[in-house]
Protein backbone atom coordinates (compact mmCIF):
# COMPACT_ATOMS: atom_id res chain seq x y z
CA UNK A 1 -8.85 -124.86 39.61
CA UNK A 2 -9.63 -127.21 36.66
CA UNK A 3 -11.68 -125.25 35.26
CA UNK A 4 -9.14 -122.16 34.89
CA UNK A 5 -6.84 -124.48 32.77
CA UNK A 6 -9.80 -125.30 30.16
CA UNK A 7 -10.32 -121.39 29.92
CA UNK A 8 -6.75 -121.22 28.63
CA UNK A 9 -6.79 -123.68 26.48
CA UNK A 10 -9.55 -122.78 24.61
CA UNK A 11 -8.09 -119.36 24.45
CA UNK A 12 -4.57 -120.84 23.64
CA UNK A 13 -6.53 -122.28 20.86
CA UNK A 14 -8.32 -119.56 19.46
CA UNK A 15 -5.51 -117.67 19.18
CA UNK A 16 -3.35 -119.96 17.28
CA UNK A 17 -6.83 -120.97 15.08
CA UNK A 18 -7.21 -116.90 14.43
CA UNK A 19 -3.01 -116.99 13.76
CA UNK A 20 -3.26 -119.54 11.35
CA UNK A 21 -6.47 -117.80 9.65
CA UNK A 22 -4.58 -114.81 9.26
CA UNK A 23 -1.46 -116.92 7.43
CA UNK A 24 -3.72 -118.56 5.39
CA UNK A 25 -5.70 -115.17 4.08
CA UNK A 26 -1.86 -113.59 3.86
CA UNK A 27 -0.38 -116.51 1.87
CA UNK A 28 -3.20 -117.38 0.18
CA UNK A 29 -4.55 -114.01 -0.74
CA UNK A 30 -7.88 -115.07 0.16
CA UNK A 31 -10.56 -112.35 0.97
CA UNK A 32 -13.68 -114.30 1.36
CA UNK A 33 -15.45 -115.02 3.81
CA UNK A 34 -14.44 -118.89 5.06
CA UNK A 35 -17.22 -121.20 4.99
CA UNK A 36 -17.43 -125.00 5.06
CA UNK A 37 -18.95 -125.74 1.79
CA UNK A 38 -18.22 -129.59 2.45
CA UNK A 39 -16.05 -132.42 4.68
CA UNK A 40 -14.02 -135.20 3.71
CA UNK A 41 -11.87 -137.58 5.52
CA UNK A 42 -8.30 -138.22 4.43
CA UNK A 43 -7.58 -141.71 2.56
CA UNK A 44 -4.19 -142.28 3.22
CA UNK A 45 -0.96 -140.15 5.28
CA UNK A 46 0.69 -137.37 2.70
CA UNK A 47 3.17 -134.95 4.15
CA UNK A 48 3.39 -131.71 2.57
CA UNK A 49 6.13 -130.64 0.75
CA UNK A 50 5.64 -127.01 0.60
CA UNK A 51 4.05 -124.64 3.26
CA UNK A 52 1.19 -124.28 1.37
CA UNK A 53 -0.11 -127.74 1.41
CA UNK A 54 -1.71 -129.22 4.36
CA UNK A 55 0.10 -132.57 5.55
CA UNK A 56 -2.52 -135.50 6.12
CA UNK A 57 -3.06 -138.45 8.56
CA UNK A 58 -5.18 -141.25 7.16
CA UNK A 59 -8.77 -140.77 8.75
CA UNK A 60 -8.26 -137.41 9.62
CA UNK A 61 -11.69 -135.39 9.12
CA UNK A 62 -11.08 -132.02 7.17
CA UNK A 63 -12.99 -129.39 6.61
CA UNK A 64 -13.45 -128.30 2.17
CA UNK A 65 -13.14 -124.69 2.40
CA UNK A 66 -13.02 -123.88 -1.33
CA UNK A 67 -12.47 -125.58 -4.66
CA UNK A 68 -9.41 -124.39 -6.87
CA UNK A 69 -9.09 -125.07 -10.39
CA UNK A 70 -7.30 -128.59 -11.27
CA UNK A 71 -7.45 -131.33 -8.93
CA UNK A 72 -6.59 -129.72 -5.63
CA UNK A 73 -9.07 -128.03 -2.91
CA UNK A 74 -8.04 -125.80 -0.14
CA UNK A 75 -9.26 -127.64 3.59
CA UNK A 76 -8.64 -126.43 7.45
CA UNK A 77 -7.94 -129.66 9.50
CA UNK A 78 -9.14 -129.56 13.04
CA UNK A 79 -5.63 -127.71 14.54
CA UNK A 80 -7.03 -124.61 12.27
CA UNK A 81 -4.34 -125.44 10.02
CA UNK A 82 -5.46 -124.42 6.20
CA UNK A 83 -4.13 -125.76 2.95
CA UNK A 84 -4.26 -127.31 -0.67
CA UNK A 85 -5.20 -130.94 -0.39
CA UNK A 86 -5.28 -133.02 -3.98
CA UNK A 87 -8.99 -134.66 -4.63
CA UNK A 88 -7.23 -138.01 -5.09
CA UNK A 89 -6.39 -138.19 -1.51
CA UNK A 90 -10.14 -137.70 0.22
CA UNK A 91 -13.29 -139.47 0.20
CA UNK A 92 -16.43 -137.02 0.17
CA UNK A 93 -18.50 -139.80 2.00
C-alpha cells in the first residue's frame, strides 16, 4: 500500500515540475532547450518581489539554467520552480 502513495507523489510532482516548466517558457518566452549549465547554493534568504524572480532560502542548492545580461541568471530550485536570481546572492562553489 506504501508503495501506491510514492507512485503519486512522484506523479503529483511531475506534473506540477512540467506546470511550472510550461509558466516559465510562457512568461519567460524561453524556447530552448533547458539544460543545467551550472549549480550554486544560495548565500543568504531573498524573497521575491515580482513573479518572475525566484524567492531564496539560505543554503538552498539551485540549479543555473541560463545567464541573462546584467547581474542576474535565471535558476530552477528543487520544487521545479524557475526564476531570475541576482549573482550577488550565490556562491558557484
Amino acid at each position: 500500500r506504501s508503495i501506491f502513495k510514492f507512485k503519486n507523489s512522484s506523479t503529483e510532482r511531475r506534473k506540477k515540475m512540467g506546470k511550472e516548466e510550461k509558466f516559465f517558457r510562457e512568461t519567460f518566452l524561453y524556447n530552448k532547450e533547458i539544460n543545467v549549465i551550472n549549480t550554486a547554493t544560495a548565500e543568504c534568504s531573498v524573497a521575491s518581489k515580482r513573479r518572475v524572480d525566484l524567492p531564496l532560502t539560505a543554503g538552498e542548492q539551485l540549479d543555473v539554467i541560463d545567464v541573462t545580461e546584467g547581474t542576474a541568471v535565471i535558476c530552477r530550485n528543487s520544487e521545479g520552480r524557475y526564476g531570475y536570481v541576482l549573482v550577488e546572492h550565490l556562491n558557484f562553489r
